[in-house]
Structures are given as C-alpha cells and as structure tokens.
N, C-alpha and C. Protein backbone atom coordinates (compact mmCIF):
# COMPACT_ATOMS: atom_id res chain seq x y z
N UNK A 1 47.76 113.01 51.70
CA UNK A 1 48.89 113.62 52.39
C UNK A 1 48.54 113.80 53.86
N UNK A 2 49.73 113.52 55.04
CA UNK A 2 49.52 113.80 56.01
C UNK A 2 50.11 114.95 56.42
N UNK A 3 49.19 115.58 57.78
CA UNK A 3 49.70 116.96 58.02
C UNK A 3 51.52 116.54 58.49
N UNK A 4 51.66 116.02 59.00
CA UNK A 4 53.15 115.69 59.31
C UNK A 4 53.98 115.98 57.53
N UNK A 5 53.40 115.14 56.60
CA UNK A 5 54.26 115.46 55.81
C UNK A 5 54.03 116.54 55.19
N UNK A 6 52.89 117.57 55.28
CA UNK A 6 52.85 119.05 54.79
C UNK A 6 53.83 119.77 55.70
N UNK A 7 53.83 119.96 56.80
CA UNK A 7 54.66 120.53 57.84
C UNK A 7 56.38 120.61 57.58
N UNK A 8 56.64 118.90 57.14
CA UNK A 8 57.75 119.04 56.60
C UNK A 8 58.05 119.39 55.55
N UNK A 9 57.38 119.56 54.59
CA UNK A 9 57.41 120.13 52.98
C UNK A 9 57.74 121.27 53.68
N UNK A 10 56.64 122.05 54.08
CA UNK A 10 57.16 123.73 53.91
C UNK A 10 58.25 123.94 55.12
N UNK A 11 58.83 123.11 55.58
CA UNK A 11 59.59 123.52 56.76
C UNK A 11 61.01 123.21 55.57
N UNK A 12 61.08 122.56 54.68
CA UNK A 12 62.01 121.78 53.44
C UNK A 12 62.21 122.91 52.53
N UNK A 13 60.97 123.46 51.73
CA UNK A 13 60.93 124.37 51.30
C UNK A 13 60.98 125.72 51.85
N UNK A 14 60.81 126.15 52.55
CA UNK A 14 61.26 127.53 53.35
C UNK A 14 62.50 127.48 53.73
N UNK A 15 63.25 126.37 54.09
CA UNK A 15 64.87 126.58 54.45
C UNK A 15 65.47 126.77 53.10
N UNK A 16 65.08 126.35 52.17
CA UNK A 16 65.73 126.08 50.62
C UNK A 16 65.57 127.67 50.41
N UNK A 17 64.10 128.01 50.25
CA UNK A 17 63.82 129.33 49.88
C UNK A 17 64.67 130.21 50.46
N UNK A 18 64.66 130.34 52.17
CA UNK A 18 65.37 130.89 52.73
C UNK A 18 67.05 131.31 51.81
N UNK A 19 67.83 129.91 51.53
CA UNK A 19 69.09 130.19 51.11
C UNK A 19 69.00 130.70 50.13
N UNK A 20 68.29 130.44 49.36
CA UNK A 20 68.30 131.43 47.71
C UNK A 20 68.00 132.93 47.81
N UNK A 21 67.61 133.18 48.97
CA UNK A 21 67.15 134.64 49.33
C UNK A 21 67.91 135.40 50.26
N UNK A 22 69.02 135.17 51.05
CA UNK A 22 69.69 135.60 51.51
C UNK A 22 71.38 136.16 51.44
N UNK A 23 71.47 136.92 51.78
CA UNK A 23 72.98 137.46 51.16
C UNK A 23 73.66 137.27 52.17
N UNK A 24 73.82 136.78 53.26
CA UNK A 24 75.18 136.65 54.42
C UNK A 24 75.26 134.97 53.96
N UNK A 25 76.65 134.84 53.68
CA UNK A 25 76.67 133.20 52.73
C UNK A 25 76.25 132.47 54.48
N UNK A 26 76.91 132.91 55.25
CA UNK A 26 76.74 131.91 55.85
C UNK A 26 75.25 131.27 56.59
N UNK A 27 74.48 132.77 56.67
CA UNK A 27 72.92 131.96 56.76
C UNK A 27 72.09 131.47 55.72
N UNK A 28 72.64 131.60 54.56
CA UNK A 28 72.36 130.71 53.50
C UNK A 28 72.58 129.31 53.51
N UNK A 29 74.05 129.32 54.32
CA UNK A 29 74.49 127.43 54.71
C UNK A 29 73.47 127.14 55.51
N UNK A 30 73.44 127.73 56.90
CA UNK A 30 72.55 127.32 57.88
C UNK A 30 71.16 127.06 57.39
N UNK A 31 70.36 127.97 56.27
CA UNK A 31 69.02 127.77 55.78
C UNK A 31 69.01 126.50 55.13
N UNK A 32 69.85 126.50 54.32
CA UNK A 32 70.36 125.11 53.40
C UNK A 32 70.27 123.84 54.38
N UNK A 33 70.94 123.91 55.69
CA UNK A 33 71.18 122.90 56.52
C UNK A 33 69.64 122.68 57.15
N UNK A 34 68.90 123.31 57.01
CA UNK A 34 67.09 123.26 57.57
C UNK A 34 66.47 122.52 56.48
N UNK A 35 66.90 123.35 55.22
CA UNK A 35 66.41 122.41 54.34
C UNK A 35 66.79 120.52 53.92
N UNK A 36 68.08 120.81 54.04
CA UNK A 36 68.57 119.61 54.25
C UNK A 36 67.84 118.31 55.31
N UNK A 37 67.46 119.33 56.37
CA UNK A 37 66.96 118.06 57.41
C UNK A 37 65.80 117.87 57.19
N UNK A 38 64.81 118.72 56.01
CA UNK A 38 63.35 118.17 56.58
C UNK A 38 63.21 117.31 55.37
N UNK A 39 64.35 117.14 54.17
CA UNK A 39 64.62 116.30 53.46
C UNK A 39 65.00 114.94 54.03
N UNK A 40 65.33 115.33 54.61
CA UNK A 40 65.98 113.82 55.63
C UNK A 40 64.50 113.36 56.46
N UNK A 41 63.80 114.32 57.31
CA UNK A 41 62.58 114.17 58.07
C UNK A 41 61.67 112.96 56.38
N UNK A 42 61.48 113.68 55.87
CA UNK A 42 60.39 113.41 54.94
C UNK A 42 61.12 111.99 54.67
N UNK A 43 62.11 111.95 54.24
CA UNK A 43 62.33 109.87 54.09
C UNK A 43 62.61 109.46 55.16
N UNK A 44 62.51 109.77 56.38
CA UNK A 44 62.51 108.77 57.30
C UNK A 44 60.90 108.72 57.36
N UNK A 45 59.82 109.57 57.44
CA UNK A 45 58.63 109.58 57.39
C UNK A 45 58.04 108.19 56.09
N UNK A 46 58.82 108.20 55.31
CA UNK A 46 58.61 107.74 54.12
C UNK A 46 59.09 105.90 54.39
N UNK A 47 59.96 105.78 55.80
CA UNK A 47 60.14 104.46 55.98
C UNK A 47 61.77 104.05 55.27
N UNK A 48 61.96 105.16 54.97
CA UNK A 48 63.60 104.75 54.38
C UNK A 48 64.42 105.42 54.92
N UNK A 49 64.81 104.50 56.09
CA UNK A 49 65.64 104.98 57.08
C UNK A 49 67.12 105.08 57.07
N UNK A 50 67.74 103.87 55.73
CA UNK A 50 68.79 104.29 55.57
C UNK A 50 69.38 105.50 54.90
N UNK A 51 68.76 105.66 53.88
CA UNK A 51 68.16 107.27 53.04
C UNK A 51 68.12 108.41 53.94
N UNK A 52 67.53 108.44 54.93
CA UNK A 52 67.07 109.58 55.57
C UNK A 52 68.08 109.56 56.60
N UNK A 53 68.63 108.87 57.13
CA UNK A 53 70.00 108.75 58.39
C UNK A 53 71.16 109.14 57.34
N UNK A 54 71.42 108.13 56.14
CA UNK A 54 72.53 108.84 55.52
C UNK A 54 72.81 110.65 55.26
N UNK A 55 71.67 111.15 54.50
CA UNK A 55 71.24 112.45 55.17
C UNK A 55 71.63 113.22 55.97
N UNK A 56 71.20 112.63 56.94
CA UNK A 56 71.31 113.56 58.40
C UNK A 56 72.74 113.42 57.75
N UNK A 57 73.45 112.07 58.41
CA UNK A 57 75.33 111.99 58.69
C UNK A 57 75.63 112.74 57.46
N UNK A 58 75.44 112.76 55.72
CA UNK A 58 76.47 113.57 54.79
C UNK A 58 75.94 115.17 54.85
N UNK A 59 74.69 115.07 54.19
CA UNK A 59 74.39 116.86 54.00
C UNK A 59 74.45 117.74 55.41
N UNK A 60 72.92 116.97 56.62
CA UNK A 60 73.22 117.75 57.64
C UNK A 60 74.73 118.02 58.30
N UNK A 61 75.37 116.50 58.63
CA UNK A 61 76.39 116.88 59.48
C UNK A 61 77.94 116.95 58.76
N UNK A 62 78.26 116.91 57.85
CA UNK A 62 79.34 117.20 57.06
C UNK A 62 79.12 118.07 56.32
N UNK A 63 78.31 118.04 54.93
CA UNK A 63 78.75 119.12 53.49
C UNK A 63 77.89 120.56 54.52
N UNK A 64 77.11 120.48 55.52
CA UNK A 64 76.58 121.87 56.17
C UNK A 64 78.03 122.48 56.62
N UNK A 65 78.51 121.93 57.19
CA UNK A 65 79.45 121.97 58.53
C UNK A 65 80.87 122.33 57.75
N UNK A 66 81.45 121.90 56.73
CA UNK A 66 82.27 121.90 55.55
C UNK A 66 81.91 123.30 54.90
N UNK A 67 80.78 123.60 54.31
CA UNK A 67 80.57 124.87 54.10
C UNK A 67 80.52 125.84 54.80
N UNK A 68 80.36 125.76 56.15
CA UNK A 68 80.16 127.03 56.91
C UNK A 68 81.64 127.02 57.53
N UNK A 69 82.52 126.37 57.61
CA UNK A 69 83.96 126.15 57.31
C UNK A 69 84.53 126.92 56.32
N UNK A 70 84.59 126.56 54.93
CA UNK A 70 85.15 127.22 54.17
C UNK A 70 84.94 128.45 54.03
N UNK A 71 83.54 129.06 54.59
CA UNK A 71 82.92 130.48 54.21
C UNK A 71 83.98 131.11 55.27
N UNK A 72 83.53 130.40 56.79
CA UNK A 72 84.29 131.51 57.78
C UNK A 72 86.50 131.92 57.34
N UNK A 73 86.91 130.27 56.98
CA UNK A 73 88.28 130.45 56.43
C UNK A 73 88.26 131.39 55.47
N UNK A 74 87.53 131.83 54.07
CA UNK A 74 87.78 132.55 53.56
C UNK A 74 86.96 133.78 53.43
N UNK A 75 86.52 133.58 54.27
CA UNK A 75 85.75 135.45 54.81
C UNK A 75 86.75 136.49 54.74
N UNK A 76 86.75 137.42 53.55
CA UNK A 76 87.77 138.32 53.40
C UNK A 76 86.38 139.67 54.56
N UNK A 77 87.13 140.37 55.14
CA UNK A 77 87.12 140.95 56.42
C UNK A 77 86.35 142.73 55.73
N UNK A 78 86.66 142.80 54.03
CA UNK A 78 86.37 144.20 54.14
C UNK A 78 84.83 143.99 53.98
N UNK A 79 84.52 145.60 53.73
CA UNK A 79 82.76 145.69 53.73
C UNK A 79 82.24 145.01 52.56
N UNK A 80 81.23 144.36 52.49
CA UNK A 80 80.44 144.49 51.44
C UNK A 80 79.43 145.35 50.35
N UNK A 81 79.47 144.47 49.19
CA UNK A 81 78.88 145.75 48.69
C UNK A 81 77.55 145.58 48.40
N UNK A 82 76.67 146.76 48.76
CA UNK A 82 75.66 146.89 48.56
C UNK A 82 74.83 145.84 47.46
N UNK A 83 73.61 145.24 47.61
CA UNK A 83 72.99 144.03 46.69
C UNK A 83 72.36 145.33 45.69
N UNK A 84 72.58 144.15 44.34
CA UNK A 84 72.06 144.57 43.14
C UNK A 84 71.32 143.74 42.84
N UNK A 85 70.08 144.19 42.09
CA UNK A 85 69.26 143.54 41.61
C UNK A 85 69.12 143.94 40.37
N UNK A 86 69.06 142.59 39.59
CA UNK A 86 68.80 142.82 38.23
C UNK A 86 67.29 143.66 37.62
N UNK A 87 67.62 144.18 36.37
CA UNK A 87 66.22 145.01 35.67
C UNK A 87 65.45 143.70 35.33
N UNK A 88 65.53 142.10 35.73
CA UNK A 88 64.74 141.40 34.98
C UNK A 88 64.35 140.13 35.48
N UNK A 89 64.11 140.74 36.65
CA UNK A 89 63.14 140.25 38.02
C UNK A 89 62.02 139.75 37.65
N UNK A 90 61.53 140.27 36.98
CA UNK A 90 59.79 140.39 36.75
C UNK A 90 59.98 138.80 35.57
N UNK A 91 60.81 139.27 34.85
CA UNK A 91 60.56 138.18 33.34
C UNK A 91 61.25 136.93 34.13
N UNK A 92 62.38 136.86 35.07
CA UNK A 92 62.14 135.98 35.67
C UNK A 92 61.49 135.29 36.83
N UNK A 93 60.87 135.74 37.59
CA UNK A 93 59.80 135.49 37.96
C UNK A 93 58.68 134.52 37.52
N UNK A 94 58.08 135.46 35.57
CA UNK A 94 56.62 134.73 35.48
C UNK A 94 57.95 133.48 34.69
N UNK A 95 59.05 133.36 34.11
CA UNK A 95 59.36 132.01 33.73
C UNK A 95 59.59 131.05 35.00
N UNK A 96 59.73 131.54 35.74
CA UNK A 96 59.78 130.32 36.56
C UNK A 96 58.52 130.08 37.00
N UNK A 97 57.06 130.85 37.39
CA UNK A 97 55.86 130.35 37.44
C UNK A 97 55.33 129.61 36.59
N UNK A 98 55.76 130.03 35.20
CA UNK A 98 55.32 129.20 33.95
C UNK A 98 56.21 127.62 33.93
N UNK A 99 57.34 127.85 34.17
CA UNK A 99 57.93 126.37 34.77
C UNK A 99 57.25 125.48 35.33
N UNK A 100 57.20 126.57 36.86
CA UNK A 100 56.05 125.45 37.97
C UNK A 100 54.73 124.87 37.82
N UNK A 101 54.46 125.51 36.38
CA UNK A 101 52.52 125.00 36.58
C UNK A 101 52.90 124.08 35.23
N UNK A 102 54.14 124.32 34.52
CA UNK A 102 54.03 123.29 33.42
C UNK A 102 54.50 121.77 34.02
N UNK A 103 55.23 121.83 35.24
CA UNK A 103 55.65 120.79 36.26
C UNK A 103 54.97 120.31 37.16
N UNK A 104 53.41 120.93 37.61
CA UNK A 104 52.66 120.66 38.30
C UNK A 104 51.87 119.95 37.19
N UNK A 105 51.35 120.73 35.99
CA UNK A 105 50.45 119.92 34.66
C UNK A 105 51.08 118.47 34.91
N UNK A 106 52.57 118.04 34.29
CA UNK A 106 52.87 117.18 34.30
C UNK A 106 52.82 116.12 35.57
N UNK A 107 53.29 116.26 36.70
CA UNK A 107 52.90 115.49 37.87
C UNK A 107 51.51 115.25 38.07
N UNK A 108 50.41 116.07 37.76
CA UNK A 108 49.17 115.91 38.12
C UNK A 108 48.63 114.88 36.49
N UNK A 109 48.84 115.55 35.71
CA UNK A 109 48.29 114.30 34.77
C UNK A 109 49.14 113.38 34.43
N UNK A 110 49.76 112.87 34.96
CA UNK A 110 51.00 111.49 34.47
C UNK A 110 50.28 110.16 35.45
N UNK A 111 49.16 110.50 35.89
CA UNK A 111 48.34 109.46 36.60
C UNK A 111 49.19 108.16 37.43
N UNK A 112 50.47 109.35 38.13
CA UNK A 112 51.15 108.28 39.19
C UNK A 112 50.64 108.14 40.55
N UNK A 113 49.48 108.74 40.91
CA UNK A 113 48.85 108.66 41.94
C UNK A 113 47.59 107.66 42.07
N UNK A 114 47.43 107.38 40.76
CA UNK A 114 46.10 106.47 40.75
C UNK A 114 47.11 104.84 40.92
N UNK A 115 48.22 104.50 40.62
CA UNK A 115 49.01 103.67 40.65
C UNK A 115 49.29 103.00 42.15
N UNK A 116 49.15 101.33 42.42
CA UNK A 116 49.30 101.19 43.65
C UNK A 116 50.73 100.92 43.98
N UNK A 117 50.94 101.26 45.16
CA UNK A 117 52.28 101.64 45.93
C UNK A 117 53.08 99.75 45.91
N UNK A 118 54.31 100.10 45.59
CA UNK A 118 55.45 98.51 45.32
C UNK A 118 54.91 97.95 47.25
N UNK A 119 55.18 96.69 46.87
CA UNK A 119 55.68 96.21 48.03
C UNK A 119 56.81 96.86 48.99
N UNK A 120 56.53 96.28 50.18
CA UNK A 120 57.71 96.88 51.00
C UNK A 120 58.95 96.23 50.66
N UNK A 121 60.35 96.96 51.01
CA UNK A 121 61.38 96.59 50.41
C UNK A 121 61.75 95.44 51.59
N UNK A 122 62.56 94.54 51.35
CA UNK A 122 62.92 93.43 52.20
C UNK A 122 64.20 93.48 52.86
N UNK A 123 64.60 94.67 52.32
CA UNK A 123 66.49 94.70 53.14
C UNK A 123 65.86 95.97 54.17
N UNK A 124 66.78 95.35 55.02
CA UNK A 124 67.20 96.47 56.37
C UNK A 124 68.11 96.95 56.26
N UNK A 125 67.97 98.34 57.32
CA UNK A 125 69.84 98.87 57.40
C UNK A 125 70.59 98.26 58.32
N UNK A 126 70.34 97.40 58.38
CA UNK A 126 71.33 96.26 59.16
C UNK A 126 72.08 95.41 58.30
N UNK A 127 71.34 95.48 57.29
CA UNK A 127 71.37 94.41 56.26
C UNK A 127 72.73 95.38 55.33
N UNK A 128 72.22 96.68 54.86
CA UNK A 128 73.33 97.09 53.83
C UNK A 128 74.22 97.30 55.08
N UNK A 129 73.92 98.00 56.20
CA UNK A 129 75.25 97.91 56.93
C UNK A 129 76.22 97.40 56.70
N UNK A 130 75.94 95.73 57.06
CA UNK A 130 76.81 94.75 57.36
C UNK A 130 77.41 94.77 55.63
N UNK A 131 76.46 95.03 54.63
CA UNK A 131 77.20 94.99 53.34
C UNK A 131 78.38 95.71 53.12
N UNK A 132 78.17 96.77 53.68
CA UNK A 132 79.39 98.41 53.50
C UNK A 132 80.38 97.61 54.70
N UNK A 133 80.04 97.01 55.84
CA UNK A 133 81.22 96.75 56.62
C UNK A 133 81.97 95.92 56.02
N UNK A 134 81.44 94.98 55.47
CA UNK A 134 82.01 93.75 54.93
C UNK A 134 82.51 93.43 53.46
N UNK A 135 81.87 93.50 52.40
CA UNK A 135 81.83 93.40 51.06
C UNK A 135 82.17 94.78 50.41
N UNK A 136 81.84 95.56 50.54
CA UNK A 136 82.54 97.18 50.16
C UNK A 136 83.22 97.80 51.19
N UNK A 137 83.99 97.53 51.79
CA UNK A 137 84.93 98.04 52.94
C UNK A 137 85.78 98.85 52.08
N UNK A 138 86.45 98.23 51.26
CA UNK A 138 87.37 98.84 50.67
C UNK A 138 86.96 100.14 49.98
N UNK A 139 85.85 100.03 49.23
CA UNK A 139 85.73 100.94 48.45
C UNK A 139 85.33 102.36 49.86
N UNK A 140 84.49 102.30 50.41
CA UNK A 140 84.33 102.80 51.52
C UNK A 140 85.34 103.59 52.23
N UNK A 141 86.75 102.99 52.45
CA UNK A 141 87.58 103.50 53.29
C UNK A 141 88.75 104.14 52.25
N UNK A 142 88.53 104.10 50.57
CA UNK A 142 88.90 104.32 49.76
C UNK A 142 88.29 106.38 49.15
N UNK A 143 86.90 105.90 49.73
CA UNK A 143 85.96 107.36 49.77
C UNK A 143 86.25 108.33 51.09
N UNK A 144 86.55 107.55 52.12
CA UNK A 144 86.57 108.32 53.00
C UNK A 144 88.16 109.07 53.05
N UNK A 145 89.55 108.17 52.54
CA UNK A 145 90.80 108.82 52.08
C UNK A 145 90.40 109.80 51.21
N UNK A 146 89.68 109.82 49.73
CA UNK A 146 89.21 111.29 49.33
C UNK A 146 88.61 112.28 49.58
N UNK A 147 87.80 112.00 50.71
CA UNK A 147 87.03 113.03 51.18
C UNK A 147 87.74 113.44 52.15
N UNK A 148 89.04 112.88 52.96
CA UNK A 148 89.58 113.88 53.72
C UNK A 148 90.88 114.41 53.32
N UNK A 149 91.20 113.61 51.70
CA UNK A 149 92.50 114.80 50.96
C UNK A 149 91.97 115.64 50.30
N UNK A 150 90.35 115.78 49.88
CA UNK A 150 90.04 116.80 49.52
C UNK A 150 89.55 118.10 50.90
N UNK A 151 90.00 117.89 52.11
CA UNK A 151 88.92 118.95 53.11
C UNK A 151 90.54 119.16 53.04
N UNK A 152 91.34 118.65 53.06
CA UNK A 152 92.76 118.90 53.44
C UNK A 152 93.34 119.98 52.55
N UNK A 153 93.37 119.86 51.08
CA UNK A 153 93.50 120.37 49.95
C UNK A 153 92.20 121.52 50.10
N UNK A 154 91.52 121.74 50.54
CA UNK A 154 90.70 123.30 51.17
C UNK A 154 91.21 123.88 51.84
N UNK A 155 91.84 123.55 52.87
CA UNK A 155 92.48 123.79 53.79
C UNK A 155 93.65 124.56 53.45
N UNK A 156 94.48 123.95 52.84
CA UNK A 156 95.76 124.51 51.84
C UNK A 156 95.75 125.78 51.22
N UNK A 157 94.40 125.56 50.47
CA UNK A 157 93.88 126.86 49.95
C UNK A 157 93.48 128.02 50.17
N UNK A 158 92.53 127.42 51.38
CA UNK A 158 92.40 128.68 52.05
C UNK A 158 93.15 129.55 53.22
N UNK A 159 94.18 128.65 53.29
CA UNK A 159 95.37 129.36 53.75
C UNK A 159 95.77 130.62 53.53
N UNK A 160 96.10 131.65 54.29
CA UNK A 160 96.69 133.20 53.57
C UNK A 160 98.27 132.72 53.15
N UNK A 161 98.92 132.75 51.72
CA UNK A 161 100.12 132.51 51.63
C UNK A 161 100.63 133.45 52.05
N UNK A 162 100.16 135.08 51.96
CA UNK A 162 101.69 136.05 52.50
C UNK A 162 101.89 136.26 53.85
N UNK A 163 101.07 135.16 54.74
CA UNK A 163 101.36 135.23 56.23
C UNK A 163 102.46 134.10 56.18
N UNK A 164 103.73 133.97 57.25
CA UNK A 164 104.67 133.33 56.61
C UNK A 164 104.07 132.06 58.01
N UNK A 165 104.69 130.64 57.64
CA UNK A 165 104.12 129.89 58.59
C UNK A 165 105.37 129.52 59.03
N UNK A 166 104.73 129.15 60.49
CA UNK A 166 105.81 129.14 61.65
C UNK A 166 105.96 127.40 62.65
C-alpha cells in the first residue's frame, strides 16, 4: 500500500463515518460528498479513470447536490428534538466489531493478495465515450429524460400545497 492510498482511505472513511454520526442532515450530505470523492480519488489512483470521473460527475456533483436540495426544500423550520440514543449501543457496537474482524479473517485468508494482478485493460475513455455517444445514445438520453422527470416529480412534492400558486 501506498501512503497516497492510506491518506485516501481514511480521508473515504472519515467522511462516511462522519455522515453516520451526525444529526444536521445536511452535514451528513456534505460528509457523504467527502466520502464520495476520496472514492472517486482512490479509482482514479487505481488507473480507472472512467470509474473515478463518472464519480466525481454522478455521486460528487449530482446525487450530493440533489440531496442537499431536497433537505433544504423540505426543511420544516420548527425546533428539533433533542437526540436519543438507544439502551443498546454497547451490543451494537461489539456486533459490528465481531462483523469487522470476521470480514477482515475473510479478506486476509482468501489469499487474493498472493494472486498476480490481470493485465491492463485495453479500452480507453475515449473509447467507451465514443461508445455512449454513438451506439447507446439512445439509451443514454432515455436515462437522462428519467432522471430529470424524476428531480421534477421532487420538486412537485416538495412543494407546500396550502400556499396557493400564483
């Protein structure tokens, strides 16, 4: 492992952690959106640049940006209420430690590290580019009509109906 890709692990994992640990939704998006990018960092590190650019463009710069959208539209305005924590913290806790070391057992003895690494892949992102411009266009511009009758249909929703529109 290189320090570059430890750096981005815990910079990946601390934004993740971050959102699971925080109660204002919306710095939960923003933590999410940290985590999101060092996910993206780590496969471009990794040489898969279409992987790691797609990334950036859907999670970082749309589903982040989309969520911290819908939170602020439907931010109801009164106070919140005080955080509760469950009596069963503790029992979950050691199950999820007992998770992680039965998931670490497994990754560490499944002897995929002694295994030598595939050849390099032979397509570029020039290459699927031109595929999505050309040969899946349709389907493409078919995804992008649902993805903006569904932000539209949010929109709708989160509308206040008893404000009358003008």
């Amino acid at each position: 492992m290189t320090i570059a890709f430890i750096i981005l692990a815990v910079i990946t994992v601390a934004g993740t952690a971050a959102a699971m640990g925080m109660r204002n939704a919306v710095h939960c998006v923003l933590a999410l959106t940290v985590g999101f990018a060092g996910v993206a960092a780590i496969y471009l590190q990794l040489d898969a640049q279409f992987v790691g650019l797609t990334q950036i463009m859907v999670y970082v710069g749309a589903v982040a940006i989309l969520a911290v959208f819908a939170i602020m539209m439907t931010h109801s305005p009164s106070p919140t209420k005080p955080p509760t924590y469950s009596s069963y913290w503790l029992m979950g806790s050691i199950v999820a430690a007992a998770v992680f070391a039965v998931l670490a057992w497994a990754v560490v003895s499944s002897g995929a590290h002694t295994q030598s690494l595939p050849s390099e892949p032979t397509v570029s992102v020039q290459q699927i580019g031109d595929a999505l411009m050309h040969r899946f266009v349709l389907p493409l511009e078919i995804m992008g009509l649902l993805l903006t009758a569904a932000l539209i249909g949010a929109v709708v929703i989160a509308m206040d109906h008893n404000e009358e529109i003008k």
